[in-house]
Protein backbone atom coordinates (compact mmCIF):
# COMPACT_ATOMS: atom_id res chain seq x y z
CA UNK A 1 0.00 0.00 0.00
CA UNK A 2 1.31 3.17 -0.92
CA UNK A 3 2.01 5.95 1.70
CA UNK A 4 2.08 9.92 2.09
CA UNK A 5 4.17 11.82 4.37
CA UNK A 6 1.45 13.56 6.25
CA UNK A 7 3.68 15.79 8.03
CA UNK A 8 5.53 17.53 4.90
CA UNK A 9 1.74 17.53 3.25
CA UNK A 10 0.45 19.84 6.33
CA UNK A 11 3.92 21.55 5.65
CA UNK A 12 3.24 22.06 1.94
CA UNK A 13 -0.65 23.32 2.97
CA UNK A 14 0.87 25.79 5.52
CA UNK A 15 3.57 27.31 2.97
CA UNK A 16 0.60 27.49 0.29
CA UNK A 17 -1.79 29.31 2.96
CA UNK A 18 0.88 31.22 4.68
CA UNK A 19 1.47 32.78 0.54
CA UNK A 20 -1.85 33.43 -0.40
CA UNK A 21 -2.63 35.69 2.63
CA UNK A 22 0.85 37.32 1.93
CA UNK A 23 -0.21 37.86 -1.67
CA UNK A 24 -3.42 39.36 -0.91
CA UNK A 25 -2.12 41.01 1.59
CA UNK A 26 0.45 42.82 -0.80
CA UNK A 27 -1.72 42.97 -3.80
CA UNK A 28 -5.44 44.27 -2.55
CA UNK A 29 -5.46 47.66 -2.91
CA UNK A 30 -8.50 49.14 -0.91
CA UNK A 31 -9.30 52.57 -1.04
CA UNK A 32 -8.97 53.18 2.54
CA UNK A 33 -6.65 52.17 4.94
CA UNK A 34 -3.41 49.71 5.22
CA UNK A 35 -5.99 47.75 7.58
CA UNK A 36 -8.80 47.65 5.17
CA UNK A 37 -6.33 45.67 2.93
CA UNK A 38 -5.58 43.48 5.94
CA UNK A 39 -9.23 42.49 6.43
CA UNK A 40 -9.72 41.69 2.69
CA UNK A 41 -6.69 39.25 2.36
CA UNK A 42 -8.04 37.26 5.72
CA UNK A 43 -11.30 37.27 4.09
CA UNK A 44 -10.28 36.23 0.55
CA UNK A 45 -8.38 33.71 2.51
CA UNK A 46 -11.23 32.19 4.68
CA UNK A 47 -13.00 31.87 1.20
CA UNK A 48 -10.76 29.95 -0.21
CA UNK A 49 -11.10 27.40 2.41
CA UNK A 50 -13.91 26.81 3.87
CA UNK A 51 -16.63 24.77 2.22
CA UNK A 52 -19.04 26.95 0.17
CA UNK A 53 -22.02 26.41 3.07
CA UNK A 54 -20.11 29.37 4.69
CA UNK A 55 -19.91 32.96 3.54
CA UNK A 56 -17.17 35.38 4.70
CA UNK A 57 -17.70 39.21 4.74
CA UNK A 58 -16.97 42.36 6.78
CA UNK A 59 -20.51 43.55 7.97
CA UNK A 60 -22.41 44.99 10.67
CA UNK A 61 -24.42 42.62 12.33
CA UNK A 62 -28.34 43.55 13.08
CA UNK A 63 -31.22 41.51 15.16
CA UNK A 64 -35.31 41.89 13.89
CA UNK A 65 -35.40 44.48 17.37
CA UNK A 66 -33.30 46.91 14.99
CA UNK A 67 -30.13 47.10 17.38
CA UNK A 68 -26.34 46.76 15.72
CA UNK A 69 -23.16 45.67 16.37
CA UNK A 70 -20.00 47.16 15.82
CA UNK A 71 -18.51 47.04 12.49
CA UNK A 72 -16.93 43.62 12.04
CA UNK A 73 -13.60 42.88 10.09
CA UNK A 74 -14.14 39.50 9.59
CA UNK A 75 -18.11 37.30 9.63
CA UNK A 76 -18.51 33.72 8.86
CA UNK A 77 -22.36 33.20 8.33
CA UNK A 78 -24.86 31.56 7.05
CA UNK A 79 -26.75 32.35 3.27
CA UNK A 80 -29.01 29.35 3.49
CA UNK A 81 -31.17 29.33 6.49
CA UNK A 82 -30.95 32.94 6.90
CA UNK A 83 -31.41 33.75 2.94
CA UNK A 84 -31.48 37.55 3.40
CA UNK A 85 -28.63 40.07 4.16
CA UNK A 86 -28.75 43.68 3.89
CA UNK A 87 -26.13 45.22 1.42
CA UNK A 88 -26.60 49.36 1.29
CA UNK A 89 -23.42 51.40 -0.16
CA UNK A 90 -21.50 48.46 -0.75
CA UNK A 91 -21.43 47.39 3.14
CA UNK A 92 -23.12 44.18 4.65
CA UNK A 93 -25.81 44.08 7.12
CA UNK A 94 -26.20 40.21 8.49
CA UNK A 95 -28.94 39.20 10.58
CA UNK A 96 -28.07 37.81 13.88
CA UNK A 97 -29.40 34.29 13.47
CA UNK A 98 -26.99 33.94 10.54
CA UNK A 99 -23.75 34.19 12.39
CA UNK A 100 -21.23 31.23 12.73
CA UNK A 101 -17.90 33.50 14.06
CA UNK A 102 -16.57 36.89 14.29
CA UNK A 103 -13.24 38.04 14.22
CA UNK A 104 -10.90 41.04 15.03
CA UNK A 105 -7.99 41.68 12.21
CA UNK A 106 -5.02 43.62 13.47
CA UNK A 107 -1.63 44.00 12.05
CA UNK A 108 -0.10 43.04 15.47
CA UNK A 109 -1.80 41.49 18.54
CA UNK A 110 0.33 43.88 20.59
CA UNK A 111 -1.47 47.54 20.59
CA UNK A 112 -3.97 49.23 22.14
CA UNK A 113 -7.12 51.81 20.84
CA UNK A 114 -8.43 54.84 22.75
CA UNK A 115 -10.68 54.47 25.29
CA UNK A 116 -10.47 50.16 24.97
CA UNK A 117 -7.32 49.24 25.94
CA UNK A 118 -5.20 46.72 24.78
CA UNK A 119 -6.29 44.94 21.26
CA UNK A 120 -7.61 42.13 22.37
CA UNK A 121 -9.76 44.14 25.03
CA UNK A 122 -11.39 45.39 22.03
CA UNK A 123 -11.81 42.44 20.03
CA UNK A 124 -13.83 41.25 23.23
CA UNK A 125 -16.03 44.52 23.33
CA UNK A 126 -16.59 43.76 19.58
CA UNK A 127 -17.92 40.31 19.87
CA UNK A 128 -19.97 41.60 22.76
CA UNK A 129 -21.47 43.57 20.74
CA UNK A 130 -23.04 40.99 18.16
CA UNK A 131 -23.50 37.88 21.08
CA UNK A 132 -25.67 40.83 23.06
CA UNK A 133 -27.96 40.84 20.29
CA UNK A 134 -31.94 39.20 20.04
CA UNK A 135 -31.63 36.48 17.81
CA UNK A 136 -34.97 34.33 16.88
CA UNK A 137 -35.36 30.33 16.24
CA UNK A 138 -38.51 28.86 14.43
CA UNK A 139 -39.29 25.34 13.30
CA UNK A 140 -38.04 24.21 9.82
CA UNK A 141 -38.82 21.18 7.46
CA UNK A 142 -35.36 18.68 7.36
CA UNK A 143 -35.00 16.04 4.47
CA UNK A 144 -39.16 16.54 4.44
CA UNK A 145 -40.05 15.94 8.28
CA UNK A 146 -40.68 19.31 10.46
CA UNK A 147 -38.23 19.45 13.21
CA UNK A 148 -38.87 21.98 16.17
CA UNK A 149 -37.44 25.02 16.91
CA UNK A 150 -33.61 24.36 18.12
CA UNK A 151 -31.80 26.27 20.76
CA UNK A 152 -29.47 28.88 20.07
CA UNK A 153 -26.05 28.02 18.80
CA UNK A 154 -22.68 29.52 19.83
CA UNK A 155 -21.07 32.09 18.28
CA UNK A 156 -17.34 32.16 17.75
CA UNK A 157 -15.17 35.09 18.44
CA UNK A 158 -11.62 35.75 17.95
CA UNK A 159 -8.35 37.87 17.13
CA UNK A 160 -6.36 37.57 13.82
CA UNK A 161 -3.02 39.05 13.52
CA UNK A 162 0.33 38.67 11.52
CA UNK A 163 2.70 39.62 13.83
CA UNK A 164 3.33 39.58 17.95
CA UNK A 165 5.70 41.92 19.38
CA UNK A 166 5.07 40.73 23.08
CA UNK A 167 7.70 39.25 25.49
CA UNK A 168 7.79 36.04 23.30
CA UNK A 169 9.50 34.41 25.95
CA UNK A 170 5.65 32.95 27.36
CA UNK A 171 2.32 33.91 26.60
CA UNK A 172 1.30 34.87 29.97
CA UNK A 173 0.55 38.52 28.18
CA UNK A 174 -1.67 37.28 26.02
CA UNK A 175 -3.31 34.78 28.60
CA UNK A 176 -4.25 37.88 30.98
CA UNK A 177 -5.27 40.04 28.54
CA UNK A 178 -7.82 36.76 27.40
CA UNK A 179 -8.85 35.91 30.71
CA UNK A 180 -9.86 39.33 31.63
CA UNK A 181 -12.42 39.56 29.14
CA UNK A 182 -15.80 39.35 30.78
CA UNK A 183 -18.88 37.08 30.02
CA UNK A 184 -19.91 38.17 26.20
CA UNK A 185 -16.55 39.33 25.65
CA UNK A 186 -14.61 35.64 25.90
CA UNK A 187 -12.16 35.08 22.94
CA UNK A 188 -12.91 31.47 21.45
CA UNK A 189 -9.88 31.53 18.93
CA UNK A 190 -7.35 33.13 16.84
CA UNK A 191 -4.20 33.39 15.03
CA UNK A 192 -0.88 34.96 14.84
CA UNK A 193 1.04 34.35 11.34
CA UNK A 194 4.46 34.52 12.99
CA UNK A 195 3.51 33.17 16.41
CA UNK A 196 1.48 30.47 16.23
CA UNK A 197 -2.28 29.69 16.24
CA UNK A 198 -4.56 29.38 19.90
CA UNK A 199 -7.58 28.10 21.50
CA UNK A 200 -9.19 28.89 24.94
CA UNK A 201 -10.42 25.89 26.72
CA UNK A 202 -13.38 26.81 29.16
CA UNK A 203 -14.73 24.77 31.95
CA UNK A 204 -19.25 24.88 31.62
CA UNK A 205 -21.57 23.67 29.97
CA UNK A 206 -25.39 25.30 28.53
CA UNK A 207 -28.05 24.82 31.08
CA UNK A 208 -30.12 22.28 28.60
CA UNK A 209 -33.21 22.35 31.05
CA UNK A 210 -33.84 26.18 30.13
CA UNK A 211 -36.42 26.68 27.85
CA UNK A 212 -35.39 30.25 27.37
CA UNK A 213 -32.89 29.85 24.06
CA UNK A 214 -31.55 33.45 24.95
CA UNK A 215 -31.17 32.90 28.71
CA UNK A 216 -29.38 29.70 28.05
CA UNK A 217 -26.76 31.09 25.35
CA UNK A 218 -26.10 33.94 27.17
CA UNK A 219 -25.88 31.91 30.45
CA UNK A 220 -23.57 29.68 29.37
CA UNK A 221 -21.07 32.54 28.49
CA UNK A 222 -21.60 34.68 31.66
CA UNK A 223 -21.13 31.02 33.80
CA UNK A 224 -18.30 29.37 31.44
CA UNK A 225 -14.73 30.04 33.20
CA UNK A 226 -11.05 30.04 31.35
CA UNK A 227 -8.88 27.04 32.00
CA UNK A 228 -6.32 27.40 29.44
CA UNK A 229 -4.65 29.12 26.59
CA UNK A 230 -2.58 26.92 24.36
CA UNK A 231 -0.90 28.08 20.92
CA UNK A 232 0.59 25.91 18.31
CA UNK A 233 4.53 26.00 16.95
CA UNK A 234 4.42 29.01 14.92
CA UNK A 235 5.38 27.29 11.61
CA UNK A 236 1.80 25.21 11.80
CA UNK A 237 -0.02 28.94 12.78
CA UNK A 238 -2.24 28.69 9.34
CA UNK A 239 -3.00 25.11 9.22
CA UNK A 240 -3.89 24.76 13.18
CA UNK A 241 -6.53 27.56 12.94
CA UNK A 242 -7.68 26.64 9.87
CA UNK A 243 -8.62 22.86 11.27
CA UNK A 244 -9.36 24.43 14.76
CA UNK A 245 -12.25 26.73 12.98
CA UNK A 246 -13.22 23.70 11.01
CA UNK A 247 -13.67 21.93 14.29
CA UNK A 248 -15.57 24.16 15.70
CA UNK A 249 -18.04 25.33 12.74
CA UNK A 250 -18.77 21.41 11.90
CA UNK A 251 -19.22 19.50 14.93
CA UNK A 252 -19.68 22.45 17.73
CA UNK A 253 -22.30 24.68 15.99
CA UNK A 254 -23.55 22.60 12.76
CA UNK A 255 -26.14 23.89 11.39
CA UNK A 256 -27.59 27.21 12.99
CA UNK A 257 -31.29 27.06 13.73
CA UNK A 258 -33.74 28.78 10.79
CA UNK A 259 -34.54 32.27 11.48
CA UNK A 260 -38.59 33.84 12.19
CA UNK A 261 -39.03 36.04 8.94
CA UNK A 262 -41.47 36.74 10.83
CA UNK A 263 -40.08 38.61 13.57
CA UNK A 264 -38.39 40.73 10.83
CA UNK A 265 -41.86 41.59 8.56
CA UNK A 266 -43.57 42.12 12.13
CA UNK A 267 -41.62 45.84 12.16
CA UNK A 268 -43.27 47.09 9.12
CA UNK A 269 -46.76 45.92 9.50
CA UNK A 270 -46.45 42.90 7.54
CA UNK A 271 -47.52 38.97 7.45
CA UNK A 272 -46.52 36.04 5.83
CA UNK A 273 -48.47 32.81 5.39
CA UNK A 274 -47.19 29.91 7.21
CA UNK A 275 -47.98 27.44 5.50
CA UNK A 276 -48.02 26.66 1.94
């Protein structure tokens, strides 16, 4: 039986993904800023991943109650079971139900913006800002038999950065900055080009005898607590986040529950039929 190295493919994968963001990184010219151009070649790259079930964007997220997020560099969401999204000026608007994972693009993870502190302080306030929001959950019709209306699914949030100009010596930087981030705020993930990749185990689990789909998302992230932060060798940064997301969007969230259209038409006045 013949054999592959596994090791010097994952080597190969991590060289090809490591020049593709560099290229886009070099070659998108946005007219804005240097960071704009940042976003678009971490977004260009996620596309060229991930299976087509997932869209990638920069967008403002919105729930049917009207309220917004922040403006998000990078979204991973859903075009299927939540089949409309907002586009006015050439920006994205995303319902909340739709939303797999949010992310925070920075040149370096090392740096800090007025009146947030530290970067990863603000990625936190930033995926706050889109876990805060009302999102709804209806019943749906699955290979022809009508399941119920699920509970809420997670929502991912993390940091993505090319460079870290911290005290590389440990990571215990990085670690307190993460495990000072407050209930909404917790970082799930990220990635440093030059550094390595990360994940942040929690110990909790959802309350699955609440009936309330809001009060049990958004209990399990106010009662979930950080156990540990652990990064990969720094030439696997690309390929260990890549799988690590992967992970996550497959066999953690699956398939997010099917949004009330109603909730949205109710706003304006309107009805649709429910049934055919």
């Amino acid at each position: 039986m013949n054999k592959i190295a596994l090791p010097e493919l994952f080597a190969s994968m991590q060289q090809q993904m490591s020049a593709q963001l560099s290229t886009n990184r070099a070659f998108i010219h946005h007219p804005g800023s240097k960071g704009d151009s940042l976003e678009n070649a971490w977004i260009e790259w996620l596309r060229s991943y991930l299976p087509n079930r997932y869209s990638v964007d920069k967008a403002i997220i919105i729930d049917y109650l009207g309220n917004t997020s922040h403006q998000i560099d990078v979204v991973i969401y859903d075009n299927y079971f939540t089949p409309f999204i907002f586009t006015q000026n050439g920006f994205h608007y995303v319902p909340a139900e739709g939303v797999y994972a949010v992310f925070e693009v920075k040149p370096d993870i090392k740096g800090s913006v007025k009146g947030s502190g530290n970067y990863i302080t603000y990625a936190g306030e930033k995926i706050e800002s889109v876990r805060r929001l009302t999102r709804t959950s209806t019943s749906m019709i699955n290979s022809g038999t009508p399941v119920a209306r699920r509970p809420l699914t997670k929502i991912l949030g993390g940091i993505l950065a090319t460079t870290n100009t911290y005290d590389n010596s440990n990571n215990k930087t990085i670690e307190r900055h993460i495990k000072s981030l407050e209930n909404l705020q917790g970082i799930d993930l990220g990635c440093v080009v030059d550094y390595g990749s990360f994940f942040v185990d929690y110990n909790g689990e959802e309350n699955i005898e609440e009936l309330d789909f809001i009060k049990r998302i958004n209990g399990y992230y106010e009662n979930r607590e950080f156990n540990e932060l652990r990064f990969s060798r720094p030439e696997n940064s690309l390929i260990t986040f890549f799988m690590q997301l992967t992970r996550y969007l497959q066999q953690t969230i699956g398939t997010i529950p099917a949004i009330d259209l109603q909730a949205y038409l109710d706003v304006i006045g309107e009805e649709i039929d429910q049934e055919p």
